[in-house]
N, C-alpha and C. Protein backbone atom coordinates (compact mmCIF):
# COMPACT_ATOMS: atom_id res chain seq x y z
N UNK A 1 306.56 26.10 59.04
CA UNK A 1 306.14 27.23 59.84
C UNK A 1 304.99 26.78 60.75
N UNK A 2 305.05 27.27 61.67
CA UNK A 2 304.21 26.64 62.82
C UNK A 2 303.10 28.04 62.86
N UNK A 3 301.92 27.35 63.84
CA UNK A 3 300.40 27.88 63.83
C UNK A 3 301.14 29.74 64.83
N UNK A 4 301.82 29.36 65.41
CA UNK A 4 302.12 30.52 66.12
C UNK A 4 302.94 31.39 65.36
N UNK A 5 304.24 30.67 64.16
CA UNK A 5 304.93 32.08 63.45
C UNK A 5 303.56 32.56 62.45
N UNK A 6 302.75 31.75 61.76
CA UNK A 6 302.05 32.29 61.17
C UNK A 6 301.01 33.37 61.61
N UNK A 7 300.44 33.47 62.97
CA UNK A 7 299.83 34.56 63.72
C UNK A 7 301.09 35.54 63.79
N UNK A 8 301.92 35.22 64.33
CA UNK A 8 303.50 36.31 65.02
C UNK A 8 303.26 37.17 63.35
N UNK A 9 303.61 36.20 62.48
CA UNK A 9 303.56 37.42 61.08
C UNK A 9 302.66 38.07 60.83
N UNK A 10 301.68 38.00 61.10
CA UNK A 10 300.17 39.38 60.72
C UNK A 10 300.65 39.91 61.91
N UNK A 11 300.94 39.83 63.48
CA UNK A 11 300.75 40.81 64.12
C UNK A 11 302.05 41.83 63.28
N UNK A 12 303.27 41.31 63.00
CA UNK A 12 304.67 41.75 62.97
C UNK A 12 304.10 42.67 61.83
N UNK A 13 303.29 42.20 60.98
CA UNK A 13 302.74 43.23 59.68
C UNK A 13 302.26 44.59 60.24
N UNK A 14 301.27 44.13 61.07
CA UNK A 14 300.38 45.06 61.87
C UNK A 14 301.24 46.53 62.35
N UNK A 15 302.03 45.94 63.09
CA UNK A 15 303.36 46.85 64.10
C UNK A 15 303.81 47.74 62.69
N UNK A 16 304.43 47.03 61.33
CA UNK A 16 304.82 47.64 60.35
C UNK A 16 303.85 48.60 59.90
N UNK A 17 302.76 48.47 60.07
CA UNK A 17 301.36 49.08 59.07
C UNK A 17 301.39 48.76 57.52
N UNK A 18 301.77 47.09 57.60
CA UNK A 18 301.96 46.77 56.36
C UNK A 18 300.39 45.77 56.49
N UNK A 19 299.61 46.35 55.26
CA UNK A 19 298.27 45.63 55.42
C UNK A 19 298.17 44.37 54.56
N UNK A 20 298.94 44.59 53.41
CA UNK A 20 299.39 43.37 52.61
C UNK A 20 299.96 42.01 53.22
N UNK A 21 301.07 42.58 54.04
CA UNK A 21 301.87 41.51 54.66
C UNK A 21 300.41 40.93 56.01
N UNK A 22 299.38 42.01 56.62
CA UNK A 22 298.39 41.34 57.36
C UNK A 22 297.65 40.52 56.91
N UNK A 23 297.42 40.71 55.69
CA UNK A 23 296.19 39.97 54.95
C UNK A 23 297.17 38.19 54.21
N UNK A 24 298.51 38.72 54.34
CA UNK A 24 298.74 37.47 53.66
C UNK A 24 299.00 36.10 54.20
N UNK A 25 298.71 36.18 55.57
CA UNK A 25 299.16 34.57 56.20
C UNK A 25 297.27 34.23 56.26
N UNK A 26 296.55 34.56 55.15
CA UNK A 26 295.12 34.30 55.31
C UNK A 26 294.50 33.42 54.36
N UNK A 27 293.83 32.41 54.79
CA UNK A 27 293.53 31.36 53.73
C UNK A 27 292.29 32.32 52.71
N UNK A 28 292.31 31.29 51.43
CA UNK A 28 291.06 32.21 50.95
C UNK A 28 289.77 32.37 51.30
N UNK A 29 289.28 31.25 52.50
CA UNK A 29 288.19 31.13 52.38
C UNK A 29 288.19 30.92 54.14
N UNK A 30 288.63 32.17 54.66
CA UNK A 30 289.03 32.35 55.97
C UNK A 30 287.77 33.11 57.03
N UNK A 31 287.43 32.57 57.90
CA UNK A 31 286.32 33.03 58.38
C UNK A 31 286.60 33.96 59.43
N UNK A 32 286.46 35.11 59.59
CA UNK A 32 286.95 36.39 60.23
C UNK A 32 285.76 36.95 61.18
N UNK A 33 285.81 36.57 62.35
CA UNK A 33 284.18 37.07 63.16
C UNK A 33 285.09 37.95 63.80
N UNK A 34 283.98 39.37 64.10
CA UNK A 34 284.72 40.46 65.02
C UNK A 34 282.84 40.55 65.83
N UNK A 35 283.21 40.35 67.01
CA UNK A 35 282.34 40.52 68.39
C UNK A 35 280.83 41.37 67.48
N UNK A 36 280.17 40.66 68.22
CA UNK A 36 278.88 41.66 67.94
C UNK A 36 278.84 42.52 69.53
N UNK A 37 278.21 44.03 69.21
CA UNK A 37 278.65 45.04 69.54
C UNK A 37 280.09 46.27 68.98
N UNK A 38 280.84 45.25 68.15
CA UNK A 38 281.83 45.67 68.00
C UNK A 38 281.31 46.46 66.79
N UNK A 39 281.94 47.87 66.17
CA UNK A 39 281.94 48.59 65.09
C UNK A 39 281.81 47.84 64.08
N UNK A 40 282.86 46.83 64.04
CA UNK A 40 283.16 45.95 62.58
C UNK A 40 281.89 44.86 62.61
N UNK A 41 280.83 44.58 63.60
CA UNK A 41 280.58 43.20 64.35
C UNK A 41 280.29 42.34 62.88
N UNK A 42 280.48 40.95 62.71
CA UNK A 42 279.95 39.84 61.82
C UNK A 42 280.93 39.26 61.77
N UNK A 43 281.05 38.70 60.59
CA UNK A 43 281.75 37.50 59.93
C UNK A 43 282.03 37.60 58.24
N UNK A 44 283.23 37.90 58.12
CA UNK A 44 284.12 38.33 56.96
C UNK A 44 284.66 36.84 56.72
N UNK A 45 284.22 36.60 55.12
CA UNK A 45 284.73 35.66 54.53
C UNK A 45 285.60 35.77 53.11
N UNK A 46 286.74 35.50 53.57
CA UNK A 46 288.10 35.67 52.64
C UNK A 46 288.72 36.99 52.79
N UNK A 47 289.98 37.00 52.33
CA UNK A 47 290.76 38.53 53.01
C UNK A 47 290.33 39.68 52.46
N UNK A 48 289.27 39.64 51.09
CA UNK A 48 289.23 40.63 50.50
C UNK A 48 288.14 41.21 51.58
N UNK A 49 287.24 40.84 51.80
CA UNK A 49 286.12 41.10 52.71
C UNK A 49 286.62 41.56 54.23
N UNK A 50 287.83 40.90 54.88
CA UNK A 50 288.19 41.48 55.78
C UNK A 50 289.09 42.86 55.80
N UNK A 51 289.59 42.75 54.89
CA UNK A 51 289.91 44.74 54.28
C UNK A 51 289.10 45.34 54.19
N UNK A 52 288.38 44.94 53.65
CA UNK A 52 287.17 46.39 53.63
C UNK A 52 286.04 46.14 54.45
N UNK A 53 285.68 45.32 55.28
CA UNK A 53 285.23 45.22 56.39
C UNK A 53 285.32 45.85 57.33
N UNK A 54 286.49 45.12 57.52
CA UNK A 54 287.30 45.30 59.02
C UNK A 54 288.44 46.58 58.99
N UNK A 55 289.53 46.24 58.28
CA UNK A 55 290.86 47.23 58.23
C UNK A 55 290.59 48.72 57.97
N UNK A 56 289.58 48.56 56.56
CA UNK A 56 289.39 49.76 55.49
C UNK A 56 288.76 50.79 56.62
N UNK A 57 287.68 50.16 57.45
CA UNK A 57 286.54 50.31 58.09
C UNK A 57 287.10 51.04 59.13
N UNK A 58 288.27 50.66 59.95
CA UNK A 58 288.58 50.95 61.06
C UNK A 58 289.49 52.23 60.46
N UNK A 59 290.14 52.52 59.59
CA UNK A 59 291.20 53.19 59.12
C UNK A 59 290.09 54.95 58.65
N UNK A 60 289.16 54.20 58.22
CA UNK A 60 288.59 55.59 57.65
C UNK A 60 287.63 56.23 59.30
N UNK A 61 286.87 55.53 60.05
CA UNK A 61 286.37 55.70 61.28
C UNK A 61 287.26 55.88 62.56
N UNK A 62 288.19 56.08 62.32
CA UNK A 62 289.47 55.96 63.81
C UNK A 62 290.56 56.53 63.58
N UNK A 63 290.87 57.64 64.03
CA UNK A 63 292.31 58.28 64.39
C UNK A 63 293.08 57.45 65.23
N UNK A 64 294.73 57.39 64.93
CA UNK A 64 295.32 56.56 65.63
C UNK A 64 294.80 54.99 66.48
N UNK A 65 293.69 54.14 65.51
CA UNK A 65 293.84 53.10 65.65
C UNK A 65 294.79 52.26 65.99
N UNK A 66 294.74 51.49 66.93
CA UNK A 66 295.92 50.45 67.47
C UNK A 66 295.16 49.12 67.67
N UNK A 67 295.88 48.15 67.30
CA UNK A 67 295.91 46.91 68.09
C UNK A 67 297.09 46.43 68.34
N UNK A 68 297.44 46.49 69.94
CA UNK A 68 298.66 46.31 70.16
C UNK A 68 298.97 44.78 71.40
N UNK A 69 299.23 43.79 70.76
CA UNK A 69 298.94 42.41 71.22
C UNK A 69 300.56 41.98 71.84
N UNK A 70 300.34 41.78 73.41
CA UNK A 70 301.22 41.93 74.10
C UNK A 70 301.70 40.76 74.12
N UNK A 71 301.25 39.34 74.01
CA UNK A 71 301.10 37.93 74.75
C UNK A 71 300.57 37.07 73.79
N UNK A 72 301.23 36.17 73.28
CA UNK A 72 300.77 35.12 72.26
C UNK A 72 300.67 33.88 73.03
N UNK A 73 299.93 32.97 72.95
CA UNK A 73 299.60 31.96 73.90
C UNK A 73 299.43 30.92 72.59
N UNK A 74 300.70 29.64 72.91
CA UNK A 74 300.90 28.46 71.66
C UNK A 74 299.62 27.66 72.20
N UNK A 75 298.82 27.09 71.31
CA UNK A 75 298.40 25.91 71.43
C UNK A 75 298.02 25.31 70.45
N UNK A 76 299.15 24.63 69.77
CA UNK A 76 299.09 23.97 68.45
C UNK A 76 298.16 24.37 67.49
N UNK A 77 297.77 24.43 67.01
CA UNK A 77 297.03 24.95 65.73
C UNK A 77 295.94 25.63 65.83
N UNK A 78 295.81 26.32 67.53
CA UNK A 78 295.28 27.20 67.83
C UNK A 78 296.20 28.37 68.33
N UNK A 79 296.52 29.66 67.79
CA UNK A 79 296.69 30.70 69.05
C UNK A 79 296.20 31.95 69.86
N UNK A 80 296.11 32.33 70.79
CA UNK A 80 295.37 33.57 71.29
C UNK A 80 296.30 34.29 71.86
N UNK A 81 296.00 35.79 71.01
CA UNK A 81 296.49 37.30 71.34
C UNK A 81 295.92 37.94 72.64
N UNK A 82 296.59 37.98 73.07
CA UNK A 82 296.51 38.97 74.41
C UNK A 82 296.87 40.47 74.31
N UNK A 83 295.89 41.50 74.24
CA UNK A 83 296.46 43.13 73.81
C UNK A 83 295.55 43.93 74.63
N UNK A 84 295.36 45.09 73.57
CA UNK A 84 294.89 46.24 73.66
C UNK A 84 294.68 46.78 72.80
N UNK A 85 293.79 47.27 72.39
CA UNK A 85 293.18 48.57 71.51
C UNK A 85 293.03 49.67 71.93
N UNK A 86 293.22 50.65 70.89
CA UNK A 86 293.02 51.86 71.34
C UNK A 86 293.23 52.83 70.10
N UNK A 87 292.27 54.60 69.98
CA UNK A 87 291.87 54.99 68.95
C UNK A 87 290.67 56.00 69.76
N UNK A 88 290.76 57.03 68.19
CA UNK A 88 290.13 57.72 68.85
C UNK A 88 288.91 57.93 67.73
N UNK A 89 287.07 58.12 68.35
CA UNK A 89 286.32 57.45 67.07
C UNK A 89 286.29 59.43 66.90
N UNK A 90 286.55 59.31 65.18
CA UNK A 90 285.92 60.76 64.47
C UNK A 90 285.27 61.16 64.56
N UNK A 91 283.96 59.99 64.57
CA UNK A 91 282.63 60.56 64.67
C UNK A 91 282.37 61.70 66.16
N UNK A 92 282.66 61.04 66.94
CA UNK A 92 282.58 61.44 68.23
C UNK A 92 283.59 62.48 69.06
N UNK A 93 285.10 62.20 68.71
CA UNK A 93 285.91 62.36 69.37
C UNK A 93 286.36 61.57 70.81
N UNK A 94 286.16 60.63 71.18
CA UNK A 94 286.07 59.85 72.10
C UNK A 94 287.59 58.67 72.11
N UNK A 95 288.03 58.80 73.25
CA UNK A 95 289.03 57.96 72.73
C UNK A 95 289.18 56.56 73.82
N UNK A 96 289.16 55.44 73.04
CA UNK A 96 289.19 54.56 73.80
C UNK A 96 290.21 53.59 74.31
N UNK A 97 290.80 52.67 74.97
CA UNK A 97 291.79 51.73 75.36
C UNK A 97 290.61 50.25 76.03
N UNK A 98 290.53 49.27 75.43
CA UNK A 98 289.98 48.13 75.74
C UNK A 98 290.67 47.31 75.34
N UNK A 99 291.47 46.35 76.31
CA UNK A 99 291.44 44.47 76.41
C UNK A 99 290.94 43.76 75.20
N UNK A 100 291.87 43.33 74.84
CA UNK A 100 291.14 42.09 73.38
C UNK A 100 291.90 40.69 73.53
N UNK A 101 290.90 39.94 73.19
CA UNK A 101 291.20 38.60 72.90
C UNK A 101 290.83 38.16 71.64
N UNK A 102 292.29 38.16 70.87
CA UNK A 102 291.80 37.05 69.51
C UNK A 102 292.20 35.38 69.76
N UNK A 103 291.11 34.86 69.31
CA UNK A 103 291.56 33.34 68.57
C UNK A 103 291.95 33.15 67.40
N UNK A 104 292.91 32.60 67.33
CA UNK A 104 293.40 32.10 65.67
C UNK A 104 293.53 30.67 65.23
N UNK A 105 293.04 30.21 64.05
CA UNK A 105 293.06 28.70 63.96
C UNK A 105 293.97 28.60 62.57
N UNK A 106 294.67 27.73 62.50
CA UNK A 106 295.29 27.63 61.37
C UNK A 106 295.47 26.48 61.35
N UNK A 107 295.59 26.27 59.25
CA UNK A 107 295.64 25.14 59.04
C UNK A 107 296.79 25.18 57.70
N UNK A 108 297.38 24.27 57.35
CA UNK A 108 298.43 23.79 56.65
C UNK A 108 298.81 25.68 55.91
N UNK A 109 299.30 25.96 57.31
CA UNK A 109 300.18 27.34 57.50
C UNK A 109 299.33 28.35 56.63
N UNK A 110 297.90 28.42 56.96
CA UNK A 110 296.91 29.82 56.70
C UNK A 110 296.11 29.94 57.63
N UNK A 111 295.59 31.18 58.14
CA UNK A 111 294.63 31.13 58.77
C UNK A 111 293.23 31.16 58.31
N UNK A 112 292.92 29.92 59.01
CA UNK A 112 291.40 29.29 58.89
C UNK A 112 290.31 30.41 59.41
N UNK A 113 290.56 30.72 60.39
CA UNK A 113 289.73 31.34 61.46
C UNK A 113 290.19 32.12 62.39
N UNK A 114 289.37 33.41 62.41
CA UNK A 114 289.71 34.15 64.02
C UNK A 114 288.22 34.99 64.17
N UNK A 115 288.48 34.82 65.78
CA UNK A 115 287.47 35.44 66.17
C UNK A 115 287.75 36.11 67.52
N UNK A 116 287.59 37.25 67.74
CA UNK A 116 287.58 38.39 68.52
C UNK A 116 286.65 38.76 69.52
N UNK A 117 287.38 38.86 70.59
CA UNK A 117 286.43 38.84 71.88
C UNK A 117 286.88 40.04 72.54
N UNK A 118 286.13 41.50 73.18
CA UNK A 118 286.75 42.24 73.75
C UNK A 118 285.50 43.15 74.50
N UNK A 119 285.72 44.36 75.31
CA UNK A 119 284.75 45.01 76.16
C UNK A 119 284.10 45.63 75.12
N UNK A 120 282.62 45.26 74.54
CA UNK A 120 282.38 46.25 73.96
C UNK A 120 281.50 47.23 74.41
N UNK A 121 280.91 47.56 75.49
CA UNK A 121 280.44 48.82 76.22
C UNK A 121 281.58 49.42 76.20
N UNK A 122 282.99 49.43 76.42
CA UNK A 122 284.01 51.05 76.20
C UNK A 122 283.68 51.06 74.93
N UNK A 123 283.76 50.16 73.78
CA UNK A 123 283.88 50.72 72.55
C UNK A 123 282.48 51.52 72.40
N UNK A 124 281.36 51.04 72.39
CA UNK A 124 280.25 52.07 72.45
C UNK A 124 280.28 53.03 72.89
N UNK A 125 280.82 53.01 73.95
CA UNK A 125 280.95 54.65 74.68
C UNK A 125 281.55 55.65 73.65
N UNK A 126 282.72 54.83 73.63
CA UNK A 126 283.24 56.31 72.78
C UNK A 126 282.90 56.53 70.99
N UNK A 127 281.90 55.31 70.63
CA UNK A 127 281.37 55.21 69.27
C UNK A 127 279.65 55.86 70.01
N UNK A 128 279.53 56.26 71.05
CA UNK A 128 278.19 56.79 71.38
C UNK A 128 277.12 55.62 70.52
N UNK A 129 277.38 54.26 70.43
CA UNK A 129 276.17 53.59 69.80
C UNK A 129 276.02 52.29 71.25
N UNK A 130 274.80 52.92 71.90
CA UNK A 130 274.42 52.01 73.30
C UNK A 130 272.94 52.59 73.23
């Protein structure tokens, strides 16, 4: 299995809203950065930490959460998602659509690493934290 089916399967999980099948192409000791500014912002180490970090986090704070990744870009044992997000925050009612860029690194078919790059002034806006 190559660095790109192993990303293609968490997104393909994602699309399912299968969080098990997201969490499972993840090494154990997988380093998970989401943007500072971002809701989730830091660095989640191993999948258990990125569930309830990241997933749990976004699921209980966000109506109709999406990440919807249009464009996978191969580069051997690196790949990057090309999408969109979008959701609407509870707290606020605010609903947003912002551009994302993930990196993914993988190694002997887990992912090592990803890290997330995206606008985060829209996300503040509609999380009112600026």
């Amino acid at each position: 299995m190559t660095a790109y089916d192993v990303v293609k399967a968490h997104y393909d999980a994602n699309d399912r809203g299968d969080l098990e099948g997201m969490l499972a192409p993840l090494a154990a000791d997988v380093h998970w950065t989401e943007m500072a500014g971002f809701p989730c912002a830091g660095t989640y180490i191993g999948p258990d930490a990125v569930r309830a970090g990241v997933f749990e986090r976004l699921g209980r704070e966000w109506d109709g959460y999406t990440a919807s990744i249009t464009e996978l870009l191969d580069a051997g044992d690196t790949v990057v998602g090309l999408g969109t997000y979008s959701g609407t925050y509870k707290a606020t009612g605010e609903h947003m659509n912002v551009r994302v860029v993930h990196v993914w690194r993988v190694r002997d078919e887990k992912v090592v690493a990803f890290e997330q790059f995206t606008d985060t002034l829209l996300v503040a806006r509609a999380t009112h934290e600026f």
